[in-house]
Each structure stands twice: as structure tokens, then as C-alpha cells.
Protein backbone atom coordinates (compact mmCIF):
# COMPACT_ATOMS: atom_id res chain seq x y z
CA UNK A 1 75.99 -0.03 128.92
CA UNK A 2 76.62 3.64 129.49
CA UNK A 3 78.70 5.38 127.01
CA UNK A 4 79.27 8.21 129.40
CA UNK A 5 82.35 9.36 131.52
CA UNK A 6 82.91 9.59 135.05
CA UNK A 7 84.04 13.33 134.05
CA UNK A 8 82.10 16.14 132.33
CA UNK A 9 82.99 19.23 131.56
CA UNK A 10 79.57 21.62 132.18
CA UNK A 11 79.08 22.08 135.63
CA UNK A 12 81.12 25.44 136.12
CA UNK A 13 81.10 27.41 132.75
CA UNK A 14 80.09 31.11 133.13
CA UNK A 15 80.33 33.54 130.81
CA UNK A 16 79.39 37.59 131.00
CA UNK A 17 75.42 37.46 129.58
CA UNK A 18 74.25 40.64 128.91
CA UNK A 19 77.30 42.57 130.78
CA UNK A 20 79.75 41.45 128.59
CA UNK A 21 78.61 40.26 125.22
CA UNK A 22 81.05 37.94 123.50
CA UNK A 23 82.94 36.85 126.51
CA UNK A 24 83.27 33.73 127.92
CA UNK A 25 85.34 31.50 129.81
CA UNK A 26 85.05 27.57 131.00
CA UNK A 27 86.44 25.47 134.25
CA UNK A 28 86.42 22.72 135.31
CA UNK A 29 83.05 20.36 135.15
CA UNK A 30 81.28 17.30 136.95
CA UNK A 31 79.04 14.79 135.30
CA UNK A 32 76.96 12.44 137.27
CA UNK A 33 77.03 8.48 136.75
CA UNK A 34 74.59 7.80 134.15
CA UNK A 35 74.80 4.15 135.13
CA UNK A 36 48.89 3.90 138.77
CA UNK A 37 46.82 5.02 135.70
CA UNK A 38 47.48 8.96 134.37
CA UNK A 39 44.94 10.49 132.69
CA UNK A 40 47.96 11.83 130.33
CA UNK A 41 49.96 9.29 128.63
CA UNK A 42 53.44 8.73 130.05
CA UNK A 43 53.22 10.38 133.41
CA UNK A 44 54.37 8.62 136.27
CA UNK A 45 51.36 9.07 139.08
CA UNK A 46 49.91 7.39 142.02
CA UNK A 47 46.53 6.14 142.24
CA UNK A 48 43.81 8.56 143.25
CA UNK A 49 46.04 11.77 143.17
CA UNK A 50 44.31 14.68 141.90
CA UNK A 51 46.15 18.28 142.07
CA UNK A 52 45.05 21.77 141.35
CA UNK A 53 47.13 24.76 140.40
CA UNK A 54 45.79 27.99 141.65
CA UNK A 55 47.93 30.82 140.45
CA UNK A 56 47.71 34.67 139.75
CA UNK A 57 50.52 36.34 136.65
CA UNK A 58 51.22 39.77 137.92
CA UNK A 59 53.55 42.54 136.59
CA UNK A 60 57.05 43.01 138.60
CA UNK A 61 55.23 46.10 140.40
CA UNK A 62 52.89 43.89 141.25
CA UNK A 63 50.06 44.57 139.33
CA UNK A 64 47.42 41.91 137.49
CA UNK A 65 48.16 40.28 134.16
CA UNK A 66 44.42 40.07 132.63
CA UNK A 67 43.76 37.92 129.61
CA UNK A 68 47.20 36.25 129.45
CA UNK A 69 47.47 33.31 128.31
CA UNK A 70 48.90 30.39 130.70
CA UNK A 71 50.11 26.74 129.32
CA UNK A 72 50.80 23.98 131.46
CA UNK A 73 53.39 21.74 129.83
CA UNK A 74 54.33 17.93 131.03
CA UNK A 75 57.78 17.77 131.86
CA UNK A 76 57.90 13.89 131.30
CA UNK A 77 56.52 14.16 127.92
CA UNK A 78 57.70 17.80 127.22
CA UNK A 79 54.52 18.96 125.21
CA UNK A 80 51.65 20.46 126.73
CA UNK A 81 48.75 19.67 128.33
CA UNK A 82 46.58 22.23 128.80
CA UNK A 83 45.82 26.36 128.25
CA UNK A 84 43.55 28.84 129.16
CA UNK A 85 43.54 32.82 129.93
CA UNK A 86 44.04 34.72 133.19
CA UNK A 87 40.79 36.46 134.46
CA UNK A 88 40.42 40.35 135.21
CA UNK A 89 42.49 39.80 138.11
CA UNK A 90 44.88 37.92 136.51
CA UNK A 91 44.32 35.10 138.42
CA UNK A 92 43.53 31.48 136.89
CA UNK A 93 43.01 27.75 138.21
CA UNK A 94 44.29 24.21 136.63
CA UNK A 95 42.52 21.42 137.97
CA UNK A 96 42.61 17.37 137.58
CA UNK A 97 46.24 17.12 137.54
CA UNK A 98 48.38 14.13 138.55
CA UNK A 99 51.51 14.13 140.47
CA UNK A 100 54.14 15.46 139.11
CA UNK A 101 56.26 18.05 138.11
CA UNK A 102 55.78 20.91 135.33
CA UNK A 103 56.46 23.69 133.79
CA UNK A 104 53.59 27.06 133.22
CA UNK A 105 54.53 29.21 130.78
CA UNK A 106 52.67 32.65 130.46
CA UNK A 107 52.74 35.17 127.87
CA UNK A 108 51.59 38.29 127.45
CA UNK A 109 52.27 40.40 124.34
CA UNK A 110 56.07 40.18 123.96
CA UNK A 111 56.69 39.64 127.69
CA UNK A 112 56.29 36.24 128.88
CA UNK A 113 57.19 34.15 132.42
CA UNK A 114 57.97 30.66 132.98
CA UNK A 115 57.61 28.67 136.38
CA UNK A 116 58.27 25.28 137.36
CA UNK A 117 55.80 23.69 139.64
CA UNK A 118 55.84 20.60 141.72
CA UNK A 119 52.15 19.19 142.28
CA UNK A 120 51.17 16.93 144.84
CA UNK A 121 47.38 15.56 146.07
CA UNK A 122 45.65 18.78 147.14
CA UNK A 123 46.17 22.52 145.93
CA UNK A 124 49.31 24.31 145.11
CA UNK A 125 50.10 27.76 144.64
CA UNK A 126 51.99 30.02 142.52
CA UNK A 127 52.34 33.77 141.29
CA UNK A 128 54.24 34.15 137.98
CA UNK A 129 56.08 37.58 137.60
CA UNK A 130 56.12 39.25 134.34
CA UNK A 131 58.47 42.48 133.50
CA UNK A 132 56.74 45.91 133.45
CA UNK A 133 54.44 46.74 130.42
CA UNK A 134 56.80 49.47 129.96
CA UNK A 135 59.70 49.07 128.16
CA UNK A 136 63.65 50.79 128.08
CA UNK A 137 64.23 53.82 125.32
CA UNK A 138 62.69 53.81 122.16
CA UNK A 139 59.73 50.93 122.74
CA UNK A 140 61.49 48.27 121.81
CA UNK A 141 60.10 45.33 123.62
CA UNK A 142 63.56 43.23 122.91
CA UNK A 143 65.33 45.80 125.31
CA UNK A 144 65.86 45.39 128.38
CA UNK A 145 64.02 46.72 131.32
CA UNK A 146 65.33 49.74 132.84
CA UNK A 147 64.40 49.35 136.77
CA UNK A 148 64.04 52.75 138.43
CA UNK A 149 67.50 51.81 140.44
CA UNK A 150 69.13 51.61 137.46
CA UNK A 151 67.93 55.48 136.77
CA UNK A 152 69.88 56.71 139.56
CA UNK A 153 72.91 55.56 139.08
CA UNK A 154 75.28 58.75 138.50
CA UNK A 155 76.41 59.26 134.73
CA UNK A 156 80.63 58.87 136.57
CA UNK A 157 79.58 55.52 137.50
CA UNK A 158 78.03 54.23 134.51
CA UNK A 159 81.35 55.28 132.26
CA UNK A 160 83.44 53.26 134.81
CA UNK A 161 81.53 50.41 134.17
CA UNK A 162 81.29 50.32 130.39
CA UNK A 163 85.14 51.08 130.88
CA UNK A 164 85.47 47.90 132.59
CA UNK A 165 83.11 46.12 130.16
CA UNK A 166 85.89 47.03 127.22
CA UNK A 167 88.49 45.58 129.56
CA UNK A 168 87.11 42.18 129.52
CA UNK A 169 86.54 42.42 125.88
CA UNK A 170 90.37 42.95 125.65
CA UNK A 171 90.68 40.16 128.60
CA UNK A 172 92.21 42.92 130.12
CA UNK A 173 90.56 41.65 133.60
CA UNK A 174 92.43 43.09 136.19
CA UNK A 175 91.80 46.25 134.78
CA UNK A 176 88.49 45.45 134.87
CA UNK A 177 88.61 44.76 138.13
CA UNK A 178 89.74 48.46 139.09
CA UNK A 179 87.43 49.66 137.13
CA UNK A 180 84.34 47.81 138.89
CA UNK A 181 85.96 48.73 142.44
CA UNK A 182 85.41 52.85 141.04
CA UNK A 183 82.02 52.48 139.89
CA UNK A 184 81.28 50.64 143.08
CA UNK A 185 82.91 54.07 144.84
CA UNK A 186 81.18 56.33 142.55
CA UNK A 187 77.79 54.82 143.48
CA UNK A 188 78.06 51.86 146.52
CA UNK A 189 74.53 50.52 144.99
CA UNK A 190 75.55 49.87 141.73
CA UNK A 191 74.07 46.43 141.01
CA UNK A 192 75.22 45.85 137.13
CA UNK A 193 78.56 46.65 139.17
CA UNK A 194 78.46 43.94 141.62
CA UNK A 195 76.94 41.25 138.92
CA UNK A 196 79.81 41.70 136.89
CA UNK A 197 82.51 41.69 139.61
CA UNK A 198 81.02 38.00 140.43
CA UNK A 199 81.45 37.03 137.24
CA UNK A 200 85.11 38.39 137.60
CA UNK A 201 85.35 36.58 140.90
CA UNK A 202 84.01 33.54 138.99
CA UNK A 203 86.69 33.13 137.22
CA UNK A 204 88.99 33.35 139.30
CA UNK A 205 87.06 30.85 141.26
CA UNK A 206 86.57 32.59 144.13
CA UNK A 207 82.98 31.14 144.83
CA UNK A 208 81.76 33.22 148.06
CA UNK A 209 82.91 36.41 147.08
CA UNK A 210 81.06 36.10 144.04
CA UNK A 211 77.64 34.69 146.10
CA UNK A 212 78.16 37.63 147.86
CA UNK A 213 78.57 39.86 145.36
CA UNK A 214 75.51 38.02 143.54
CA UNK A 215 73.32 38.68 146.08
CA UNK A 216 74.53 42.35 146.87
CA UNK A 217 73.50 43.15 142.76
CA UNK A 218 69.93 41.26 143.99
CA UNK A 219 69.69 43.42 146.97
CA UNK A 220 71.04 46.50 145.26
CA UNK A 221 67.91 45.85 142.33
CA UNK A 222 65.73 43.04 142.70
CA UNK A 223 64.33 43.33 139.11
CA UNK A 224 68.16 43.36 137.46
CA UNK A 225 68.12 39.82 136.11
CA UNK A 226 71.56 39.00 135.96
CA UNK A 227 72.25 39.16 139.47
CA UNK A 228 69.83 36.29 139.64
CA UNK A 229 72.08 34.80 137.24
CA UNK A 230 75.34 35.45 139.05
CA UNK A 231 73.45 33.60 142.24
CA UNK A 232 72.90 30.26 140.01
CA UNK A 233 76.27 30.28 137.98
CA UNK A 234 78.20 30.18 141.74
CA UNK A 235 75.62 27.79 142.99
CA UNK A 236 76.31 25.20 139.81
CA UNK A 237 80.44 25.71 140.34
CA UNK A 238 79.55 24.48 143.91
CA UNK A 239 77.31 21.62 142.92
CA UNK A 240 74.35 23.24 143.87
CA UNK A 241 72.07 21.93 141.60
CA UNK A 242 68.50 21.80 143.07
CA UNK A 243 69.42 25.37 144.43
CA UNK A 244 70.77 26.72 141.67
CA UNK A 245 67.56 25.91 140.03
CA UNK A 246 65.45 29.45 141.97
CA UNK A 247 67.41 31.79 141.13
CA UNK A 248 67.83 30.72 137.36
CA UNK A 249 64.36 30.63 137.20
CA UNK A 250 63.95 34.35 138.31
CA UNK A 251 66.76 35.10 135.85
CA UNK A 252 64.80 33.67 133.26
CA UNK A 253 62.01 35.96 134.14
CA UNK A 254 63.17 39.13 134.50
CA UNK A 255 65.91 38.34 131.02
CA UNK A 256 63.79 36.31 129.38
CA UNK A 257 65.60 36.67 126.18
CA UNK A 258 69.01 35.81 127.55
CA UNK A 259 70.54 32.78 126.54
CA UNK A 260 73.01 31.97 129.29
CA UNK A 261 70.06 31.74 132.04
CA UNK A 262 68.71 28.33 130.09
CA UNK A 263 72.07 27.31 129.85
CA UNK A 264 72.99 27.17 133.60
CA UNK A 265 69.43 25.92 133.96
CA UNK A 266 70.09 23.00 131.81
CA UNK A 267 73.62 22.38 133.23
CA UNK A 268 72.11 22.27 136.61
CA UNK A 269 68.98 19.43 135.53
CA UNK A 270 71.50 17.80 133.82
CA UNK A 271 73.38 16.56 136.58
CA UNK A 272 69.72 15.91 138.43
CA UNK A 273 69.11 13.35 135.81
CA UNK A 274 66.15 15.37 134.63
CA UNK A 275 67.37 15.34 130.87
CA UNK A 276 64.32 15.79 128.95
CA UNK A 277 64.24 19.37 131.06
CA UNK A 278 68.04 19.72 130.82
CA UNK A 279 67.35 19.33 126.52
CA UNK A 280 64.52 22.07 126.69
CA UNK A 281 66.06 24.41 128.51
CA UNK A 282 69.19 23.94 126.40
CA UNK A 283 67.01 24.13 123.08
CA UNK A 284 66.08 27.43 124.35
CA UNK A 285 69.32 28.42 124.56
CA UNK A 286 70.29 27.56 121.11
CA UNK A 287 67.01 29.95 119.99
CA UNK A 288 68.72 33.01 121.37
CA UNK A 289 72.94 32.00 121.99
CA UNK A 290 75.53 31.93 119.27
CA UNK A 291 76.13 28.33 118.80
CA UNK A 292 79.22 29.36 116.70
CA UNK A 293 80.92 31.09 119.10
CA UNK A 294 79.68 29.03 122.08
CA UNK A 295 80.01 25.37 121.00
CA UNK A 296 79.36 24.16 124.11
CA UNK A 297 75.48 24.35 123.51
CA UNK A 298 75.95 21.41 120.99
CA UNK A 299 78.16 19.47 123.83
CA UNK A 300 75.50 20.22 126.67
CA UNK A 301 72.46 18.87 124.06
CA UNK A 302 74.47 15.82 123.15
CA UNK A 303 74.26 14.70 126.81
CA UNK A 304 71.05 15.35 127.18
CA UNK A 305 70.01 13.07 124.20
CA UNK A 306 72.72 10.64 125.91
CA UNK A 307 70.64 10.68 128.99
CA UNK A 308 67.27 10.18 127.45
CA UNK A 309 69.24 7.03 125.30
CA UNK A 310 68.82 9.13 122.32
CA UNK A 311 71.72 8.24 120.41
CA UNK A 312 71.40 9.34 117.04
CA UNK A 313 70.81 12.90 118.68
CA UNK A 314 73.47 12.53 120.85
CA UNK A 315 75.63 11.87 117.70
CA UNK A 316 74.72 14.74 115.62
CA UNK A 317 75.37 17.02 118.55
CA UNK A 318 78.51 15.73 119.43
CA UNK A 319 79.37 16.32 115.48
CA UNK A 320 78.11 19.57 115.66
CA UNK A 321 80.71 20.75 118.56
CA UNK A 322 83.45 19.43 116.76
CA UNK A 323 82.84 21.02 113.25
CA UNK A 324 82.69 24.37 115.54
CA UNK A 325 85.67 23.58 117.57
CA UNK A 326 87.91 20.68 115.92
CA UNK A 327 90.74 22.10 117.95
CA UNK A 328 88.54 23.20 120.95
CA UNK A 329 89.35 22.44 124.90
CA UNK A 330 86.92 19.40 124.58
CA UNK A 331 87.60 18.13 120.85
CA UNK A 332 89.10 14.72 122.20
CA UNK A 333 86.75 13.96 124.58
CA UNK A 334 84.07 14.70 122.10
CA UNK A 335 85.96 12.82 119.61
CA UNK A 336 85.80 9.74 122.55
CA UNK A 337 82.03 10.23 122.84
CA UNK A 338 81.46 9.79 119.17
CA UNK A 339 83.33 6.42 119.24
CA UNK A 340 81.19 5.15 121.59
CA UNK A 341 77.79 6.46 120.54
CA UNK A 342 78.39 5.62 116.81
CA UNK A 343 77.43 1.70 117.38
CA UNK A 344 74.66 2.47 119.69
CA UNK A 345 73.30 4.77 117.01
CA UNK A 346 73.38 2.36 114.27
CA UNK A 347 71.88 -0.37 116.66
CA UNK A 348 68.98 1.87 117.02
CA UNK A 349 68.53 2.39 113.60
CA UNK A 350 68.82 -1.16 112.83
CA UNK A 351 65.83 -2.30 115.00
């Protein structure tokens, strides 16, 4: 028996990432109806499939990544299988692997780059971008990357922007809005610009202007990460999923240490049915988010563990939302949840 609703709520929440910290707001969301040997344990194969991985890290400016190091982690099972270390050329090769799908991870210092792959019988493919070795002012590998766009944007243009960034902190958004439309006049190119006046458009629902303006920030810089971002959140609001899924993954790339890019992520595998993905991306978001101020981490995790029949995790997260937001948009259909997943819970314990 499913204890889940026709209805969710976390298929169109977007909030400002790295443009905006602190602000956030939520519409409406769909759920989905939850209604051969391996040589790993747990994977799902057919008999005599064999895959290989060939794959090269390289630097946004494409340049080699020697002597990273490159994991290759079983989505089914979610731990992984296998690592070894990019050669002078940055290249490296994974070999005897079943049918399936999974996720590389390479790191690199402080910079990292994850990639999800989809092997079948025969070779595939893939080149993993990392940011720059340099980093922005001060060498402080946390910051982000300052593309060589970004440098020439006019010193007008940039005050416009943080102008409008203070407006949405005040939820002052139509001034915000005139704000954005300056900088864009003060410097047409302006790609933090268009990002945020998607997320603007976002909210206001207004789902191809803010695809458009998504991919005008990604044509403006293709190293800024939240236009990537933009790109996904529109593609989730129009249940999008499986292509949502690209352009989240270069978000995660190029902002690897923003939290928002695993959450769309996970809200996207979520409603593929791929929950033990959906509950890792998630988990990565609740690494680097503010659970506190953004409860609906805790709500988005408690479906996962639904998903995977994981009740007792379901019920703690479902908890967890509430003592954050007793009085939030979603308290009574949390409150609903927890009804239903409390006997299922103490069934499971019981056996």
C-alpha cells in the first residue's frame, strides 16, 4: 500500500542560489504515483554485458587534469565501485562494467566534477569538466570562479545589479525588475543579469521567458553556473525531468558548492522514480543548504526514503520539516504523511 499522495509539492520550487542568498519562494508541485549474474552485488544486468568507460577530466579551458583521482560509484547500491588516477593527459579507462547507470566523481585539489553515465555492451565516452586551477580574489578556493566575461562587465552595470539583488532581499521585486532591465542596458551581455531576471520570471511563472533568459546568461558566459541552473529550474516547473537533468549537471560543475543545483537535481529523479539518486543528491544538498531556513530539504528526503520503502527515514524527515516549519505552507500535509508512515515504521521495526 502506498502511503503517498496523488499531489506533491517539489516539482517547481526555485529560489535565487548564489544571486540572491536567503531568498526563496515555492509553487505549485507534482508527485508521481508511487503505486543475469553482476559481478557487483545488487545491480540489475543482462547476461554477457561487459562495458568500458573511456574518459579524459580536463579544466574548463580545456586543458588536462593529470593525477586526479576518478571514482565510479553504483547508482543502485549508491557506494562505490571502483577508483583510480587520471594519466599525464588526464585521460583514464574503467573496464568490466555491467549495464547500468552511474555516477564518476573526480576531484582534484579542492575542485572536483561529477558526471552521470549510462553504460551499455561496448565503450562509452565521457569528458568531465573541472573549473580553472585559478581561483576569484584572494585564493580562496570556496569562491567562485570569476570567468573572463564576467571581467568586462562595466563597474555601472554591476551596481545595478547588486541594486536589484537588495530589492529581492526586501521582496521589493518589481523594483528588481527595473533594476535588471538597466544593467541589461548598461551592458546587453550581462549574464548574472539575465540568470537572475529568470529567476524573477520564475516566479511569476512565466516559463519561456525565463528559458530564454536562461539560455541568453549560458550564451552570454558559458562557465557562469547558474545560468545552467536557471535552464533546469524552468525545465522541472515544466515537467521536464529527464531534461532538466543536463543542465543541472553542468550547474553542478561549474558551482559545485551550491546547494540549490542538487536540489533541483533531486526534485527532478524524484519524479523519475530514481530515489536512491533523488536521496544523494538531496544529502548533498543538506551538506551545503540551510536546512533551517529551507525546510523543504527534510520534505524532499522524506520522499525519497518513502520511495526506497524506507519508512523509519521517511518518518524522521517528515518530523524534521515540521519542527522547522510547524506553521509552514506544507505542515498539514506533512502532518498527513506522518499518520500514514507511523504504522509502516513500526511494522518494520517489528519484523
Amino acid at each position: 500500500m502506498s502511503v503517498l499522495r496523488d499531489k506533491l509539492f517539489l516539482a517547481c520550487f526555485i529560489v535565487a542560489f548564489a544571486l540572491v542568498p536567503g531568498w526563496a519562494q515555492m509553487g505549485g508541485l507534482q508527485q508521481p504515483g508511487f503505486p543475469g549474474t553482476s559481478p557487483f552485488p545488487g545491480l540489475q544486468t543482462k547476461a554477457g554485458l561487459s562495458g568500458v568507460i573511456t574518459g579524459s577530466v580536463r579544466t574548463l579551458d580545456n586543458r588536462p587534469v593529470p593525477n586526479a583521482r576518478v571514482e565510479i560509484d553504483s547508482l543502485v547500491q549508491g557506494q562505490p565501485l571502483a577508483a583510480q588516477y587520471t594519466s599525464s593527459d588526464g585521460s583514464f579507462t574503467l573496464s568490466n562494467l555491467p549495464a547500468g547507470e552511474y555516477e564518476l566523481k573526480a576531484e582534484s585539489g579542492v575542485s572536483q566534477a561529477n558526471e552521470r553515465v549510462q553504460v551499455t555492451d561496448g565503450e562509452t565516452s565521457v569528458t568531465m569538466r573541472m573549473p580553472n586551477a585559478e581561483t576569484a580574489q584572494g585564493g580562496d578556493p570556496n569562491a567562485p570562479l570569476v570567468s573572463v566575461q564576467q571581467l568586462r562587465v562595466p563597474d555601472k552595470a554591476v551596481s545595478l545589479l547588486a541594486k536589484a539583488r537588495q530589492a529581492v532581499d526586501k521582496n521589493k521585486l518589481d523594483d528588481a525588475s527595473t533594476y535588471v532591465a538597466k544593467a541589461l542596458q548598461a551592458y546587453p551581455l550581462y549574464a548574472q543579469a539575465f540568470a537572475l531576471r529568470g529567476v524573477l520570471e520564475l516566479q511569476q511563472q512565466q516559463f519561456e521567458q525565463a528559458a530564454a533568459d536562461g539560455s541568453r546568461a549560458i550564451h552570454a558566459d558559458p562557465n557562469y553556473g547558474p545560468g545552467y541552473l536557471v535552464m533546469g529550474a524552468v525545465l522541472n516547473c515544466q515537467k521536464k525531468f529527464q531534461e532538466a537533468l543536463r543542465p543541472l549537471q553542468q550547474a553542478e560543475v561549474l558551482a559545485p558548492n551550491t546547494w540549490q543545483g542538487y536540489f533541483e537535481s533531486s526534485k527532478a529523479l524524484l519524479q523519475l522514480r530514481k530515489f536512491q539518486q533523488a536521496l544523494q543528491q538531496v544529502n548533498k544538498a543538506l551538506l551545503l543548504g540551510d536546512a533551517a531556513s529551507h525546510p523543504e530539504l527534510h520534505l524532499l528526503k522524506g520522499y525519497a526514503y518513502l520511495g526506497l520503502h524506507t519508512y523509519g527515514g521517511a518518518l524522521s524527515e517528515f518530523q524534521q520539516y515540521l519542527s522547522h516549519a510547524p506553521n509552514g505552507p506544507y505542515a498539514a500535509e506533512a502532518r498527513s504523511l506522518l499518520e500514514k508512515v507511523r504504522p509502516l515504521a513500526a511494522a518494520a521495526i517489528a519484523r
